[in-house]
N, C-alpha and C. Protein backbone atom coordinates (compact mmCIF):
# COMPACT_ATOMS: atom_id res chain seq x y z
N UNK A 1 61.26 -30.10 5.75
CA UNK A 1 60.29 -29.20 5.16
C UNK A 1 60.15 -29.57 3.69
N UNK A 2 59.14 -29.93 3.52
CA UNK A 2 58.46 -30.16 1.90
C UNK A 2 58.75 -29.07 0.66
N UNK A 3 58.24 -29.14 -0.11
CA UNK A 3 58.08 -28.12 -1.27
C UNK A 3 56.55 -28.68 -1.83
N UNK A 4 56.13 -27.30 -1.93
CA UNK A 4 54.61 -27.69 -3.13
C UNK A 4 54.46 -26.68 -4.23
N UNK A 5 54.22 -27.67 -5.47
CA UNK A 5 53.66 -26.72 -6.73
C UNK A 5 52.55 -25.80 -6.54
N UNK A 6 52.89 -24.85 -7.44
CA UNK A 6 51.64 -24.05 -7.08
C UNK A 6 51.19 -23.94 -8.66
N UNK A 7 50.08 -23.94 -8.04
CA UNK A 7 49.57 -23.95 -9.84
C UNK A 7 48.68 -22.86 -9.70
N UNK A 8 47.75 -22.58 -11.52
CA UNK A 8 46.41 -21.91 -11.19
C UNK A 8 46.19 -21.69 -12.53
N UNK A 9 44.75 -21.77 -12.90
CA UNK A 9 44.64 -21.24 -14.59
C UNK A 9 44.48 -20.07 -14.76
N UNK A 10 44.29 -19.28 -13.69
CA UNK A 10 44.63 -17.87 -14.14
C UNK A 10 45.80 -17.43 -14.89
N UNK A 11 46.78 -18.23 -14.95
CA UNK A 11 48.02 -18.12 -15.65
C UNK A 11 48.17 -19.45 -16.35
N UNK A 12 49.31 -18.73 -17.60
CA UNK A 12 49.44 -19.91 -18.53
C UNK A 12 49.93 -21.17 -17.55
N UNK A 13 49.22 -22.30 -18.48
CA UNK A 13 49.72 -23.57 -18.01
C UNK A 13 51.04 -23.61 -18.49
N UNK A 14 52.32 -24.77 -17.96
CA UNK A 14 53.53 -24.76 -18.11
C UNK A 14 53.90 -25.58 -19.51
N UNK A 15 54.37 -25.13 -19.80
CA UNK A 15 54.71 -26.09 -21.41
C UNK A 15 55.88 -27.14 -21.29
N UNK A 16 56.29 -27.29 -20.15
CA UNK A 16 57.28 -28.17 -19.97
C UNK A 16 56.99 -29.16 -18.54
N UNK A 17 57.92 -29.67 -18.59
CA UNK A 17 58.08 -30.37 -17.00
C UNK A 17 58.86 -29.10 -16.05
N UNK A 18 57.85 -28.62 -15.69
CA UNK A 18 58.36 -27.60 -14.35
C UNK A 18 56.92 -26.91 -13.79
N UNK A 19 56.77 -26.07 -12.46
CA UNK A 19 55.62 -25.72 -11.78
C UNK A 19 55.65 -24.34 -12.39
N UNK A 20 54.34 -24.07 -12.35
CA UNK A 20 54.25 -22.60 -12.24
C UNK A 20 54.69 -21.40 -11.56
N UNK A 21 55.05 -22.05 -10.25
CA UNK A 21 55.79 -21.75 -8.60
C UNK A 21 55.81 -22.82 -7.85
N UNK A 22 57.01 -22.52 -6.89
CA UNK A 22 57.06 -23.73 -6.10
C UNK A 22 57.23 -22.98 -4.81
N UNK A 23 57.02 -23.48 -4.04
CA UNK A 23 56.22 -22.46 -2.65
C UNK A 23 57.51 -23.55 -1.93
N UNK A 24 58.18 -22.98 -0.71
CA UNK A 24 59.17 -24.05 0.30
C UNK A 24 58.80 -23.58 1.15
N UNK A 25 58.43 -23.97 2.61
CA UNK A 25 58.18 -22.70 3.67
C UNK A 25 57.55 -21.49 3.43
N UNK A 26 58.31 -20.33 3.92
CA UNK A 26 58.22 -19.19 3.31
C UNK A 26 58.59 -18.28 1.82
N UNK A 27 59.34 -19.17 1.25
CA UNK A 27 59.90 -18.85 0.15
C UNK A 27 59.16 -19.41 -1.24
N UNK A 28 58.62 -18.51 -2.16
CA UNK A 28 57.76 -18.98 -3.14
C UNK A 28 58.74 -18.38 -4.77
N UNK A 29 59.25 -19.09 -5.66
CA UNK A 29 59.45 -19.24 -7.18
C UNK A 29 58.98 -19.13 -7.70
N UNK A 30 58.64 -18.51 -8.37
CA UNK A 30 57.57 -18.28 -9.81
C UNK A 30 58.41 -18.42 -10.86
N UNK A 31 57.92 -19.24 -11.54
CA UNK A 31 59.13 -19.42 -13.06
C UNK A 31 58.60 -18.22 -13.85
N UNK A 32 59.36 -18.35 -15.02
CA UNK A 32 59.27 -17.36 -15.49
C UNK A 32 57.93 -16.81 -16.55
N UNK A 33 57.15 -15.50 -16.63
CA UNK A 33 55.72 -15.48 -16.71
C UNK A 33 55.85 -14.77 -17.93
N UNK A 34 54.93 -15.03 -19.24
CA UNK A 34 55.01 -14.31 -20.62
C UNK A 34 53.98 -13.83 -20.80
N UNK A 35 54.12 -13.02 -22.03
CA UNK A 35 52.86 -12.39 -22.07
C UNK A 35 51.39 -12.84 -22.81
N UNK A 36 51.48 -14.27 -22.26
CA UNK A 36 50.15 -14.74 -23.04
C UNK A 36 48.92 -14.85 -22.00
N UNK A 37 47.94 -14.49 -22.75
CA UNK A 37 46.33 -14.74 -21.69
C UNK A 37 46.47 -15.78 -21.57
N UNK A 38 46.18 -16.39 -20.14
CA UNK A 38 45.63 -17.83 -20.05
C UNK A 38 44.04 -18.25 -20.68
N UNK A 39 43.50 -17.18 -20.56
CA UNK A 39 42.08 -17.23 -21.27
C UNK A 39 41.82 -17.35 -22.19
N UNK A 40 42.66 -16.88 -23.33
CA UNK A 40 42.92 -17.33 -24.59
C UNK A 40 43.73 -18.26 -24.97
N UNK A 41 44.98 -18.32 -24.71
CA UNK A 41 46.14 -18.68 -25.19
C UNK A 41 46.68 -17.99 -26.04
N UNK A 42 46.62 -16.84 -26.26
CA UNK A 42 47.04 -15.80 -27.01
C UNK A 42 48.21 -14.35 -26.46
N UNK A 43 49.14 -14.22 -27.24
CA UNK A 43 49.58 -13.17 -27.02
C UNK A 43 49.33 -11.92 -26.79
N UNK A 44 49.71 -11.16 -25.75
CA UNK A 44 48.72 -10.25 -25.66
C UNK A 44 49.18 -8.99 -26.44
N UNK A 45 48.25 -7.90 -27.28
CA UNK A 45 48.41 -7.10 -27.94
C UNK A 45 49.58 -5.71 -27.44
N UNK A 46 49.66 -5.22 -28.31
CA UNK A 46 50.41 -3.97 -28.07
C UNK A 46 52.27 -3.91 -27.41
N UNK A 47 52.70 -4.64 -28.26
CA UNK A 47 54.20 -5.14 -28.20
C UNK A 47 54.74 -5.04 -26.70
N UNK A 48 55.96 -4.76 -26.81
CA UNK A 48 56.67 -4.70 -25.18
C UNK A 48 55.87 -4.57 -23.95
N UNK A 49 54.94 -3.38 -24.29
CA UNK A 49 54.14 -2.70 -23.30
C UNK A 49 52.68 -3.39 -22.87
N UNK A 50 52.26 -4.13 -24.04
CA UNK A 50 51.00 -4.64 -23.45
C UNK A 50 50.96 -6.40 -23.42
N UNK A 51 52.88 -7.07 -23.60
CA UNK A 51 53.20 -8.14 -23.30
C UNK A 51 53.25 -7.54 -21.85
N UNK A 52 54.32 -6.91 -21.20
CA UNK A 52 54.61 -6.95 -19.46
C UNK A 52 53.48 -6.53 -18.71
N UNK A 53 52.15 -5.65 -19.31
CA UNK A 53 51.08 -5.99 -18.70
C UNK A 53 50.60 -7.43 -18.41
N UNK A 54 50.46 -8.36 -19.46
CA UNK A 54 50.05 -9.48 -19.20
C UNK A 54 50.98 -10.50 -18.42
N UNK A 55 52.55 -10.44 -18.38
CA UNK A 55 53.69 -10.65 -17.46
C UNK A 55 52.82 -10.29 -16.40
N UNK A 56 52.57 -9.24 -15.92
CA UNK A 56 52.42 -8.64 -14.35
C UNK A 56 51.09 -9.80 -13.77
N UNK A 57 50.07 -9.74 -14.98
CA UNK A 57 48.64 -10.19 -14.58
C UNK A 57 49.46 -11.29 -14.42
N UNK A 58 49.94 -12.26 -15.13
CA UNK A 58 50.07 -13.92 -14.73
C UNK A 58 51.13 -13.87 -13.64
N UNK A 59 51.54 -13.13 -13.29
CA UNK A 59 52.82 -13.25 -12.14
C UNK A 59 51.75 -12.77 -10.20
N UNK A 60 51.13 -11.74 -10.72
CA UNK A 60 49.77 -11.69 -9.83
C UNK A 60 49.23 -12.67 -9.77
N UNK A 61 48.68 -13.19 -10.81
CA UNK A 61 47.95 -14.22 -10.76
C UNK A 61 48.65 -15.70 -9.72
N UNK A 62 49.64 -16.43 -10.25
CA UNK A 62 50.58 -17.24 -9.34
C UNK A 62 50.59 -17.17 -8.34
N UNK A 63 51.29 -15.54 -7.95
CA UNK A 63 51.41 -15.02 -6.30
C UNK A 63 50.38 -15.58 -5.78
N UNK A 64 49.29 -14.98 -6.18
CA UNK A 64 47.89 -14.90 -5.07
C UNK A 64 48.09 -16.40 -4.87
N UNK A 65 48.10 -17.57 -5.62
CA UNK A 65 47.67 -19.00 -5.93
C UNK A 65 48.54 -19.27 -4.91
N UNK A 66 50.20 -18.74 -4.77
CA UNK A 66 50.92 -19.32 -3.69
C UNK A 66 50.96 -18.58 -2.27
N UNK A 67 49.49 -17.60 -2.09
CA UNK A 67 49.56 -16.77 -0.95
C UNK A 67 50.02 -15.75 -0.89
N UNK A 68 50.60 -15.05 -1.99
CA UNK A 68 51.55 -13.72 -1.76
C UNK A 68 50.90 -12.89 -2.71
N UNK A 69 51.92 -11.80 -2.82
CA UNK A 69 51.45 -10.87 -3.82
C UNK A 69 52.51 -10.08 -4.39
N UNK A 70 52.25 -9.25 -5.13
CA UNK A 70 53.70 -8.11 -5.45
C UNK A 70 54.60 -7.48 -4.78
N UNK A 71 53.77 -7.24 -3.61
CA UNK A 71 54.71 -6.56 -2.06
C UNK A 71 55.59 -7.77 -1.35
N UNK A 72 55.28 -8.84 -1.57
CA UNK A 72 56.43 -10.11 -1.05
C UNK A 72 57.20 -10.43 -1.90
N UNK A 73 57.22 -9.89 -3.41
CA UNK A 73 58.64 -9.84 -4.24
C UNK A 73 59.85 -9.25 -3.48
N UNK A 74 61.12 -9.71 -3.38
CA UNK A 74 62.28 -9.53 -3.20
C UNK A 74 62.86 -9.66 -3.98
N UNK A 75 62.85 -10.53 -5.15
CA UNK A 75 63.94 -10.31 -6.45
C UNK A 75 63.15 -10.55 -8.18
N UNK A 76 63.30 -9.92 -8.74
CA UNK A 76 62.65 -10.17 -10.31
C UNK A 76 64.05 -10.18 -11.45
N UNK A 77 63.55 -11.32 -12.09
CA UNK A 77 64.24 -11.37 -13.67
C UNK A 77 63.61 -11.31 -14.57
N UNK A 78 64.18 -10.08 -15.76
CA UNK A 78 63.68 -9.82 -16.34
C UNK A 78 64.34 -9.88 -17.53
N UNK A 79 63.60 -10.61 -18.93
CA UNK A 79 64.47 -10.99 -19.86
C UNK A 79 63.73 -10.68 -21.22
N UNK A 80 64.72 -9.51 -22.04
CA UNK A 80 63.84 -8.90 -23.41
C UNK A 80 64.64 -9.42 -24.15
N UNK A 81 63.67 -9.45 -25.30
CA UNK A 81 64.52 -9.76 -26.52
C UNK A 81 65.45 -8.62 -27.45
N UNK A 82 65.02 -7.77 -26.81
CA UNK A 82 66.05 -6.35 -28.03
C UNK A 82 65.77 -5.70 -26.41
N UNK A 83 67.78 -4.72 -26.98
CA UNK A 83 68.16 -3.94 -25.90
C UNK A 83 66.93 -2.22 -26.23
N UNK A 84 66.47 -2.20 -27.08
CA UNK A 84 65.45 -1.12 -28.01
C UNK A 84 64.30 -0.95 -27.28
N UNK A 85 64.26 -2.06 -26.57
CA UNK A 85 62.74 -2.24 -25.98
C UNK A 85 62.46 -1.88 -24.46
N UNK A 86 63.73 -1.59 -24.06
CA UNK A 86 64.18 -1.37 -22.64
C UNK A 86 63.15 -0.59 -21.99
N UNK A 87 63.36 0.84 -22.45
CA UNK A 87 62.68 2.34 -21.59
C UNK A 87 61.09 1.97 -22.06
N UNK A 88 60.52 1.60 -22.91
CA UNK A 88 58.98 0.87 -22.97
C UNK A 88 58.80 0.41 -21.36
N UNK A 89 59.39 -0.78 -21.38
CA UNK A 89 59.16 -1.95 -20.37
C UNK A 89 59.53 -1.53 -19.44
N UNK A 90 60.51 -0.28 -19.44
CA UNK A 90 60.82 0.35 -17.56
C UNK A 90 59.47 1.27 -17.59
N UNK A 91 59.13 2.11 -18.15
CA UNK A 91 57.55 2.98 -18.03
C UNK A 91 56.90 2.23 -17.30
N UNK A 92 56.75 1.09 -18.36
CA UNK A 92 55.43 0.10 -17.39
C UNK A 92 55.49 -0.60 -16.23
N UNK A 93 56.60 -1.09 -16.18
CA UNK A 93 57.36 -1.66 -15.06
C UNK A 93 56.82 -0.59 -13.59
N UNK A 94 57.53 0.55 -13.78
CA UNK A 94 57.56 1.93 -12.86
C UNK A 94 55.63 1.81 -12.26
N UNK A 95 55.14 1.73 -13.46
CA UNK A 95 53.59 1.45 -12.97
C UNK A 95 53.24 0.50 -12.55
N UNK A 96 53.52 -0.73 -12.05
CA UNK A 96 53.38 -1.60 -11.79
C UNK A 96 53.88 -1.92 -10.33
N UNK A 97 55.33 -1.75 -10.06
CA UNK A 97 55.78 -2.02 -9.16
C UNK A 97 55.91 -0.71 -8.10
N UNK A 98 55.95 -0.94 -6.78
CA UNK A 98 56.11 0.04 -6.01
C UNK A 98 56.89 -0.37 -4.80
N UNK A 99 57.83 0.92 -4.00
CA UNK A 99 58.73 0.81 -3.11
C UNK A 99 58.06 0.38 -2.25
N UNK A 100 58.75 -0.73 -1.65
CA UNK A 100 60.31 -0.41 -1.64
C UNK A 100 60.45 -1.79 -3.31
N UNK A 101 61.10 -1.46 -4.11
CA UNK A 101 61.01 -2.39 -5.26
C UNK A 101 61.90 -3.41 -5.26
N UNK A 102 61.40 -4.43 -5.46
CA UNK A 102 62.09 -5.73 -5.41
C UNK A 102 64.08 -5.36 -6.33
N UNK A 103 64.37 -6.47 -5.90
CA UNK A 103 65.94 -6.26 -6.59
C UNK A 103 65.96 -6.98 -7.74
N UNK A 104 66.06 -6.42 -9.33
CA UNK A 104 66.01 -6.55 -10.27
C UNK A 104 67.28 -6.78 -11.36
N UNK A 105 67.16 -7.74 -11.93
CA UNK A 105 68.28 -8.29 -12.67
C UNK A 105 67.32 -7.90 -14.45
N UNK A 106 68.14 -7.46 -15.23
CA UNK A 106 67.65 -7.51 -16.91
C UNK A 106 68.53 -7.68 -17.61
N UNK A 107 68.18 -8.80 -18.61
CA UNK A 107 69.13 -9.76 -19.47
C UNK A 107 68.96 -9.73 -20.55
N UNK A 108 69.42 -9.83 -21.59
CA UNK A 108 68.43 -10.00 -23.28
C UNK A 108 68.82 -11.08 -24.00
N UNK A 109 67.58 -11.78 -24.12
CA UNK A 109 67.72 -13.49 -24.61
C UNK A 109 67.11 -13.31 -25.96
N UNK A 110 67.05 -14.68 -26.25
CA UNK A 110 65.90 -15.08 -27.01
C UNK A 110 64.55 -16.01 -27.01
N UNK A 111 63.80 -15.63 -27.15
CA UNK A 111 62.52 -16.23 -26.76
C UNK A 111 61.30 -16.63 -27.86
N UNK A 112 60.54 -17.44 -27.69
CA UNK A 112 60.20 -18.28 -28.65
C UNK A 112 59.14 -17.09 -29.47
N UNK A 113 58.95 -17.20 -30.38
CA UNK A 113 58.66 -16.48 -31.68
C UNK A 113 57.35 -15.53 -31.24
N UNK A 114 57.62 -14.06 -31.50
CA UNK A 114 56.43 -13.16 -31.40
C UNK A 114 56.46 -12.89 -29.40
N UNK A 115 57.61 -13.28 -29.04
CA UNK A 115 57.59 -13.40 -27.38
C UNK A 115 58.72 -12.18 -27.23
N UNK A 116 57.80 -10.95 -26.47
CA UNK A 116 59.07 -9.82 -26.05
C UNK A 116 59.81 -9.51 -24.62
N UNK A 117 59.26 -10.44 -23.81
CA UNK A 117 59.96 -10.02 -22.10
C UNK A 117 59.00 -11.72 -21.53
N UNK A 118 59.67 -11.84 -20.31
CA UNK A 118 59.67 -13.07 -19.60
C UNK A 118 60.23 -12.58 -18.04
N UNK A 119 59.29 -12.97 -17.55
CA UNK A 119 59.79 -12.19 -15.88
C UNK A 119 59.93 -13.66 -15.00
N UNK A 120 60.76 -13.42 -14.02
CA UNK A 120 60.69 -14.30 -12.78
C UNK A 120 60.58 -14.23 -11.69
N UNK A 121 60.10 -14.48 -10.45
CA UNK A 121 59.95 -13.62 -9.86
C UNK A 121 60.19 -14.80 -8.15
N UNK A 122 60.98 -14.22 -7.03
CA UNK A 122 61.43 -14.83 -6.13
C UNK A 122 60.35 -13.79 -5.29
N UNK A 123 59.92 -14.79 -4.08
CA UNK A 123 59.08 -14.00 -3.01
C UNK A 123 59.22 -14.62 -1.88
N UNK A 124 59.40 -13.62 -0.55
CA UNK A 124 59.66 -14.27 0.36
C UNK A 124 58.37 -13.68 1.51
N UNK A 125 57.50 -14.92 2.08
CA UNK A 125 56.74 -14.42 2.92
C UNK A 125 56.64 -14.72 4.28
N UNK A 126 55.55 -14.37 5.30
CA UNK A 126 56.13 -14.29 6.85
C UNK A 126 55.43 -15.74 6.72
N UNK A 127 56.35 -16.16 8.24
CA UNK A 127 56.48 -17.47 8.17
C UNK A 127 54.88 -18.02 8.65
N UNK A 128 54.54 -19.37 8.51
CA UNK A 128 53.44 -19.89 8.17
C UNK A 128 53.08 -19.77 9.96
């Protein structure tokens, strides 16, 4: 069984050597999604809260590209830069996601300048 990139410009292009998602079978990777428009290349406004909006759009965005969607999430990582910023990003989060909710890991890194959360997101779908 193969593996294929999944790409799409609905979401940022990758700034490195790696896919946007990599789809195996049933099992699709999404690296990890920030809060910049692909349409712009710009950060999106309104700190924590209106970065993980744009997280959600480019992580939607991917899914669809590799066939899935938010309801075939099974696991998300989620990585802020300040522990301060937490209950913001769970509000929005709570709006976003719905039960049964994927199984969620949150870490606090550092991330490249003016960057407040970075999601990842594992999906598993019915077989082809």
């Amino acid at each position: 069984m193969g593996k294929d990139a999944v790409t799409t410009t609905e979401a940022p292009a990758p700034v490195a050597a790696y896919s946007q998602a990599v789809r195996k079978g049933n099992i699709v990777q999404v690296a990890g999604q920030v809060g910049i428009d692909a349409a712009t290349g710009e950060i999106a406004d309104g700190g924590v809260a209106g970065q993980t909006r744009q997280v959600f759009a480019n992580l939607r965005a991917v899914l669809r590209a590799a066939g899935a969607d938010l309801d075939d999430v099974v696991m998300m990582r989620v990585y802020l830069t300040d522990t301060a910023h937490f209950a913001e990003f769970n509000a929005v989060y709570n709006e976003l996601v719905s039960e049964p909710y994927p199984a969620r890991t949150t870490v606090y890194v550092g991330l490249p300048a003016r960057l407040l959360v970075e999601i990842d997101a594992l999906a598993v779908l019915d077989p082809r």
